[in-house]
Protein backbone atom coordinates (compact mmCIF):
# COMPACT_ATOMS: atom_id res chain seq x y z
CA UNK A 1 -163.78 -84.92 60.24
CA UNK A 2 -165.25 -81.52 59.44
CA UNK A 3 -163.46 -81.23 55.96
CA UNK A 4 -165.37 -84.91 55.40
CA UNK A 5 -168.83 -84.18 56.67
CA UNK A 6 -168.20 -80.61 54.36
CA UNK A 7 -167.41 -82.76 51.54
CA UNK A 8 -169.97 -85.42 51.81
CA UNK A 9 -172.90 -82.21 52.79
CA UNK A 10 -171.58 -80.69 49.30
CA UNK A 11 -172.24 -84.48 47.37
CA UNK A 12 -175.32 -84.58 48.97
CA UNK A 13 -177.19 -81.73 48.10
CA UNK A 14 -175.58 -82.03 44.26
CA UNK A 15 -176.60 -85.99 44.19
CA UNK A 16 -180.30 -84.70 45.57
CA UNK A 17 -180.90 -81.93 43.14
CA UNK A 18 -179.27 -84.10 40.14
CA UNK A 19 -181.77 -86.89 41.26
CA UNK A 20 -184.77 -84.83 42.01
CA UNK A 21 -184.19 -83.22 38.18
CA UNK A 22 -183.17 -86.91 36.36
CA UNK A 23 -184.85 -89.45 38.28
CA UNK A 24 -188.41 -88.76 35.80
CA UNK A 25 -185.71 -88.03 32.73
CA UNK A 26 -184.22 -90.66 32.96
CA UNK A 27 -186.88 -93.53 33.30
CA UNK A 28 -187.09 -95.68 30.42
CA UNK A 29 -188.62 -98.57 28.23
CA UNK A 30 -186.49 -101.72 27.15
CA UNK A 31 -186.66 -104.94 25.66
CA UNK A 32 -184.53 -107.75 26.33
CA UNK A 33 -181.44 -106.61 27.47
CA UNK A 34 -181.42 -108.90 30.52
CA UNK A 35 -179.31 -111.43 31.48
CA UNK A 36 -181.35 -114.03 31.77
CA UNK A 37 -183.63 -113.09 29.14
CA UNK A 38 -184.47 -115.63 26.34
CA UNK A 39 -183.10 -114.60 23.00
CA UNK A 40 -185.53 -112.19 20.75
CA UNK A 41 -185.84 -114.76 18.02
CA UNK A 42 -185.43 -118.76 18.28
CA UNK A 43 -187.11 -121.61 16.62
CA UNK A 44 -188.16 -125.15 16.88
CA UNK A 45 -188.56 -128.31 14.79
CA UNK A 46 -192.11 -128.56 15.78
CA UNK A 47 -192.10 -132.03 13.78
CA UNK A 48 -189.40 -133.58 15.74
CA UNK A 49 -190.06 -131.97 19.20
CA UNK A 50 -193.83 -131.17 19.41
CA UNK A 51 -195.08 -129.44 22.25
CA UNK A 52 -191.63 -129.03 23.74
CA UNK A 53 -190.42 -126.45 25.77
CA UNK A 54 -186.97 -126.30 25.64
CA UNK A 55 -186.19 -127.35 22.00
CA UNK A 56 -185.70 -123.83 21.08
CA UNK A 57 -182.52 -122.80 19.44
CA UNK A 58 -180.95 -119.79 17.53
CA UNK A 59 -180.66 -121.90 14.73
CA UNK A 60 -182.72 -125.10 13.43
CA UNK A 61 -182.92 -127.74 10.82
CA UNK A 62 -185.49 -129.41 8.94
CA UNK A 63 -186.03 -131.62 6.36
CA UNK A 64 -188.81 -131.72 3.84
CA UNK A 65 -192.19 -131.81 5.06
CA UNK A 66 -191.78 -130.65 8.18
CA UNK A 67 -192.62 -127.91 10.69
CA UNK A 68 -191.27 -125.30 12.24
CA UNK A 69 -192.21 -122.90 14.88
CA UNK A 70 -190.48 -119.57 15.43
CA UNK A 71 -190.95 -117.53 18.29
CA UNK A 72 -190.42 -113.77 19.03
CA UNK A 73 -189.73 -112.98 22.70
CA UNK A 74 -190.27 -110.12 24.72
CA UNK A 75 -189.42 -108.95 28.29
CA UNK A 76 -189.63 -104.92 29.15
CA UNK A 77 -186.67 -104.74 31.63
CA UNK A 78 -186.85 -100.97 32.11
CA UNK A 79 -188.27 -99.12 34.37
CA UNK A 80 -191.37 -97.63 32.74
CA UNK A 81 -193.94 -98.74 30.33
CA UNK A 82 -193.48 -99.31 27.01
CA UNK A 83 -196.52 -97.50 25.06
CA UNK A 84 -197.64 -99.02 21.57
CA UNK A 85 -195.80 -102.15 21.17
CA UNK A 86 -195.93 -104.13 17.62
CA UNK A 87 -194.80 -107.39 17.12
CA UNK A 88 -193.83 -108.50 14.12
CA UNK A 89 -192.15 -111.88 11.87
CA UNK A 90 -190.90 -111.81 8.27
CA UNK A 91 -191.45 -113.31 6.08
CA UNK A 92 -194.39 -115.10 5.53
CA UNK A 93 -193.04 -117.40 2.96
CA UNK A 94 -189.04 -117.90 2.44
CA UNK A 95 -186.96 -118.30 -0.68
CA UNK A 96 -186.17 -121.85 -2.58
CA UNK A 97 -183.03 -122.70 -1.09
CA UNK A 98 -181.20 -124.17 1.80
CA UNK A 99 -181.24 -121.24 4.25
CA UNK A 100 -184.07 -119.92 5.78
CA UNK A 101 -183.70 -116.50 7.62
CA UNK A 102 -186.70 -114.93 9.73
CA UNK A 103 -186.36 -111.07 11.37
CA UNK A 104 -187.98 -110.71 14.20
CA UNK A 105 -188.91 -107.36 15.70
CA UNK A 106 -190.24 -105.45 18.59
CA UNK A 107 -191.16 -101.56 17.82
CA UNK A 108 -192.40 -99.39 20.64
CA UNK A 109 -193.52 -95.69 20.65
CA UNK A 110 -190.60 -94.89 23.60
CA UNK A 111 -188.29 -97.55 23.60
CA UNK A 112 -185.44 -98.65 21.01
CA UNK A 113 -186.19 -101.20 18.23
CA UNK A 114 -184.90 -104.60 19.03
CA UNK A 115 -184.53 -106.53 16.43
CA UNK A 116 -183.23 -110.47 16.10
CA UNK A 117 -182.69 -113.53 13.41
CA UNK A 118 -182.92 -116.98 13.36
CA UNK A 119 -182.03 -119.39 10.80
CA UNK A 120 -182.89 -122.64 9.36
CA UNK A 121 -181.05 -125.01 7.19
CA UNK A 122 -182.85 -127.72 5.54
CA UNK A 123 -180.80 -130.50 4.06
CA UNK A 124 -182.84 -130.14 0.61
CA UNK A 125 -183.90 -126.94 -1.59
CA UNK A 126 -187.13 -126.25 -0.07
CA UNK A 127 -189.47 -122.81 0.82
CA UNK A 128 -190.73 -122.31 3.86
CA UNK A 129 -194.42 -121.42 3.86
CA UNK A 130 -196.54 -119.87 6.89
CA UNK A 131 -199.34 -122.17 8.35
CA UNK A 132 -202.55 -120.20 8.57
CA UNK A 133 -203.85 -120.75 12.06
CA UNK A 134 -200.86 -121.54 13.66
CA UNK A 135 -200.44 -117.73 15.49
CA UNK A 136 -200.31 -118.19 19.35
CA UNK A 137 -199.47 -115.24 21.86
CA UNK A 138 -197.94 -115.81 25.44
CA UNK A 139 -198.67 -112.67 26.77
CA UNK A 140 -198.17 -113.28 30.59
CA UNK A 141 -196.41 -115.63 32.96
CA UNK A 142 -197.51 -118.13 33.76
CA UNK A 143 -200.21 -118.58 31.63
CA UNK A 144 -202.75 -121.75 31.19
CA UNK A 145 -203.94 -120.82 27.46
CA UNK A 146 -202.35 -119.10 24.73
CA UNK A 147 -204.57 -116.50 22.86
CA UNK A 148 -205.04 -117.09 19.28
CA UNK A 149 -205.58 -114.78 16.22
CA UNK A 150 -207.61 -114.01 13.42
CA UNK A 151 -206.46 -113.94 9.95
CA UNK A 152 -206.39 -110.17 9.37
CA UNK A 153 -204.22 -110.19 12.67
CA UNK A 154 -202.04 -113.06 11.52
CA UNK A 155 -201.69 -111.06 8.02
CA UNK A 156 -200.76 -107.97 10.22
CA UNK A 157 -197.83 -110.15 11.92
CA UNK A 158 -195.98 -109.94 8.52
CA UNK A 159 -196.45 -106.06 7.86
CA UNK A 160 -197.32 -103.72 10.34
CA UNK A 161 -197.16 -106.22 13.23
CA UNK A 162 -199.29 -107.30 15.71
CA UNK A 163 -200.27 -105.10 18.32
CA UNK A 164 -199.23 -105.54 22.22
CA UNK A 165 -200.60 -102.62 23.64
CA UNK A 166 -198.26 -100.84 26.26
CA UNK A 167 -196.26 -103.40 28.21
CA UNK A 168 -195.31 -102.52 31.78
CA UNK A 169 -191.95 -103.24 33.03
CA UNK A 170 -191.26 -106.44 35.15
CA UNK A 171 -191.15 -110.38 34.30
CA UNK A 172 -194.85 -111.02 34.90
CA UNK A 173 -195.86 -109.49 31.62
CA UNK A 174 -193.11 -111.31 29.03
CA UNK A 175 -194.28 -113.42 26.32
CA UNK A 176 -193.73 -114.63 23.06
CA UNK A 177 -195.29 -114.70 19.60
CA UNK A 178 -195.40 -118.30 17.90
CA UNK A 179 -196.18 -119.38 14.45
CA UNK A 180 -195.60 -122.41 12.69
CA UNK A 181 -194.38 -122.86 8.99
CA UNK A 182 -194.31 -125.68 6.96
CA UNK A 183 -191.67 -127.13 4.63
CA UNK A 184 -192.14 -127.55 1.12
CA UNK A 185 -191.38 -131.31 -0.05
CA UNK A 186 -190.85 -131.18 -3.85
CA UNK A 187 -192.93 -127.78 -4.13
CA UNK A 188 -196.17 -129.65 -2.55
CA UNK A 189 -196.63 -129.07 0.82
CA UNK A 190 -197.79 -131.72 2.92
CA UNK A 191 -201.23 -131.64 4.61
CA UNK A 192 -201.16 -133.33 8.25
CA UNK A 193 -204.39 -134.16 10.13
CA UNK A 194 -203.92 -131.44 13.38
CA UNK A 195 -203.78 -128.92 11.13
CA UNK A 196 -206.30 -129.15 7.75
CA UNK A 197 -209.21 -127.63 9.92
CA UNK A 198 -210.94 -131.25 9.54
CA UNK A 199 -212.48 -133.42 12.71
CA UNK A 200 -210.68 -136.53 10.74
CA UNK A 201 -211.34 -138.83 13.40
CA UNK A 202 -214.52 -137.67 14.41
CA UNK A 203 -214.15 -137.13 18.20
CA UNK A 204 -215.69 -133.64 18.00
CA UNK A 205 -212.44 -131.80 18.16
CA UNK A 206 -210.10 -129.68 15.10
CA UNK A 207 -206.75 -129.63 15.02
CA UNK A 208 -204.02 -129.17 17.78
CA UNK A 209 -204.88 -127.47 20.55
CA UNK A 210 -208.39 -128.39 20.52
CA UNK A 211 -208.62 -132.70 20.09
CA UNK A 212 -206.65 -134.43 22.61
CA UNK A 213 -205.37 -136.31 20.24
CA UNK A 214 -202.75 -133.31 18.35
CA UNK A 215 -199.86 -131.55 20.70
CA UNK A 216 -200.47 -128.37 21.89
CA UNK A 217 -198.75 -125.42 20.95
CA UNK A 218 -195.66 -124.72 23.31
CA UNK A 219 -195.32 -122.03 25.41
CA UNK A 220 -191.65 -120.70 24.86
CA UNK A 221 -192.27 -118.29 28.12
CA UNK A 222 -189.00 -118.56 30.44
CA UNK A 223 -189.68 -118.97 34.08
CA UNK A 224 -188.69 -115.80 36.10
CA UNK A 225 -185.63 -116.05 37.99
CA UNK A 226 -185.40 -117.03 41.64
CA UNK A 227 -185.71 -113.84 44.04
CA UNK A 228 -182.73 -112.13 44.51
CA UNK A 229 -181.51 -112.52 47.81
CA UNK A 230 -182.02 -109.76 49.82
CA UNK A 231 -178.59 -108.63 51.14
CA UNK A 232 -176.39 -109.66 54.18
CA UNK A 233 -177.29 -108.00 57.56
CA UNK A 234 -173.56 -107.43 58.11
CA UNK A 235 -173.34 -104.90 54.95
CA UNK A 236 -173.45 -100.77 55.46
CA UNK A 237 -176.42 -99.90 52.62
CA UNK A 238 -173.88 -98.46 50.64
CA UNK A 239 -171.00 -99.73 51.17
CA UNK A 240 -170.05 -100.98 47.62
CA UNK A 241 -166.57 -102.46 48.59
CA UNK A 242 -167.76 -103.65 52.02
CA UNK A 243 -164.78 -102.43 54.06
CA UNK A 244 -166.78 -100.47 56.68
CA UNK A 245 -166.73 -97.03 55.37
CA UNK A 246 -168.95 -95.29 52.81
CA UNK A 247 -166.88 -92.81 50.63
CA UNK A 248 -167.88 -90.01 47.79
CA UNK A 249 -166.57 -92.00 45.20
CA UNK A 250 -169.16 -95.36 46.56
CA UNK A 251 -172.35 -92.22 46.41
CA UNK A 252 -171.26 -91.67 42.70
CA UNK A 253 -171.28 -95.09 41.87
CA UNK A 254 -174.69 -95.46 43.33
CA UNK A 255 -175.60 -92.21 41.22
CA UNK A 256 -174.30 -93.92 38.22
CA UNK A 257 -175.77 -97.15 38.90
CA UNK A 258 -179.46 -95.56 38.98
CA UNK A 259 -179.03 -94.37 35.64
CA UNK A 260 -178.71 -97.15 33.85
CA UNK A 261 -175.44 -99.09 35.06
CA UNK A 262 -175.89 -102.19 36.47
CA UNK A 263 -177.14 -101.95 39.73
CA UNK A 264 -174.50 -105.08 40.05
CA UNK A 265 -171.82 -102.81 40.64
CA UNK A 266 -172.80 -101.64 43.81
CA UNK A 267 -175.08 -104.68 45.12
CA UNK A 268 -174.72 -103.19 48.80
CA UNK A 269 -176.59 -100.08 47.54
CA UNK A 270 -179.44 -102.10 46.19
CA UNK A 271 -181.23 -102.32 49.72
CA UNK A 272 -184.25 -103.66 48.32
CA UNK A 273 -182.20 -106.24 46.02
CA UNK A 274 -184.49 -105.66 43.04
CA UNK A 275 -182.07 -104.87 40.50
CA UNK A 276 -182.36 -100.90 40.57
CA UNK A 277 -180.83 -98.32 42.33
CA UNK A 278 -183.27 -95.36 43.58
CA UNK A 279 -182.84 -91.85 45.10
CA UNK A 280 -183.71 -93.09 48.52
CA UNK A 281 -181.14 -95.60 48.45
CA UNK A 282 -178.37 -92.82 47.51
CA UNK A 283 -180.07 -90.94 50.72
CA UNK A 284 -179.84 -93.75 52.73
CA UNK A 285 -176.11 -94.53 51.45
CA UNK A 286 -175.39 -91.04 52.32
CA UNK A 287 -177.25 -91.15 55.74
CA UNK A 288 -174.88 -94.01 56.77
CA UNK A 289 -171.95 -91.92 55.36
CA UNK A 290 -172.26 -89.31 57.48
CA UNK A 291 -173.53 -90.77 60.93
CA UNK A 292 -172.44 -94.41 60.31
CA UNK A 293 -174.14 -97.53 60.20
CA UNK A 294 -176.51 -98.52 63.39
């Protein structure tokens, strides 16, 4: 018993002073590298499925004359925020042919580049041209109305990228970027009436998303997942493989877990159940090494 509690004193005052040193170093900025996140870029045949919320795909097809929406998503699963965050879509008008590839991408000032396709396929040789107007931002969850842009900021979509500001961790502030584009039909595209910027019927409203009468632009935000349970009563904090005793090598995993493995791999650990391992949870783990669980 003395060798252990020597042991286990030993781990503990290493796993405090590694913690104490790394738990600032290592907290970081990321962008949709969780499971249940939506993939970065998807898009939708606006024509077919207007004002849907689940016709989004990683790839899409058209025909000529019709619309399509692409949407870049973002969710900062880290755990700190991410400063400067730019949006952007490319490009702004695709090449004659039957395969239409948009790059989506996500730049931050301390967090990695993500950056995602998606494709359509049009069953003729058509372009793909962007719809001025058509830029809508999702920028929280939930939301009831989707902020618009002007046209400098829809121009900066294609180059520098629109601007998100810094983006603090957590699903309450994902979103996603949405424009439309329309397909060429024999090099003319076609004009519809909820989106020429004309009251055509004269009700007092312009285009969709203002008359009644034209869908609405979808919002492409996921729900957040269901609370994670909290976990069982009967389980030591710490106690990764649940068989009633808390060993060095279940601490370690705990240290591992809270930088940057999945906090999955230790789920008794997590006492909180909120997806992240923290230096009080390693204490605690520890506690209940060396006097037991109450």
């Amino acid at each position: 018993m003395n060798t252990f509690i020597k042991k286990f004193s030993f781990v503990l005052i290493t796993v405090l002073a590694f913690c104490a040193s790394a738990s600032f170093a290592h907290a970081y900025a990321q962008f949709n590298t969780h499971p249940l996140d939506f993939k970065t870029m998807r898009a939708s045949n606006y024509t077919e499925h207007p004002g849907s919320d689940s016709h989004w795909y990683a790839t899409e097809n058209a025909d000529a004359g019709e619309i399509i929406s692409v949407a870049l998503y973002y969710h900062n699963n880290g755990t700190s925020t991410a400063n400067d965050v730019f949006l952007r879509i490319t490009p702004k008008v695709t090449s004659n042919g039957t395969t239409h590839t948009f790059t989506g991408r996500i730049t931050s000032s301390n967090a990695s580049t993500v950056s995602d396709t998606t494709t359509i396929y049009t069953s003729s040789s058509q372009t793909l041209t962007f719809i001025p107007g058509t830029v809508r931002w999702y920028d929280t969850n939930p939301i009831s109305t989707p902020i618009s842009f002007s046209t400098s900021a829809e121009n900066a979509m294609f180059t520098s990228g629109v601007s998100a500001g810094n983006i603090v961790p957590g699903w309450p502030t994902q979103g996603s970027l949405v424009a439309r584009f329309q397909v060429s039909d024999s090099g003319t595209p076609t004009t519809y009436e909820c989106n020429d910027g004309i009251d055509n019927d004269g009700d007092g409203h312009v285009d969709f998303g203002d008359a009644p009468d034209c869908p609405a632009v979808s919002m492409v935000t996921p729900t957040p997942p269901a609370p994670t349970p909290t976990p069982r009563a009967d389980v030591c904090a710490g106690d990764c493989n649940e068989d009633g005793d808390i060993t060095v090598d279940e601490v370690l995993l705990l240290v591992a877990a809270s930088l940057g493995t999945n906090a999955a791999s230790c789920a008794a650990g997590d006492v909180d159940a909120n997806g992240v391992i923290t230096v009080d949870e390693i204490v605690t783990a520890i506690t209940h090494a060396l006097a037991g669980c109450a």
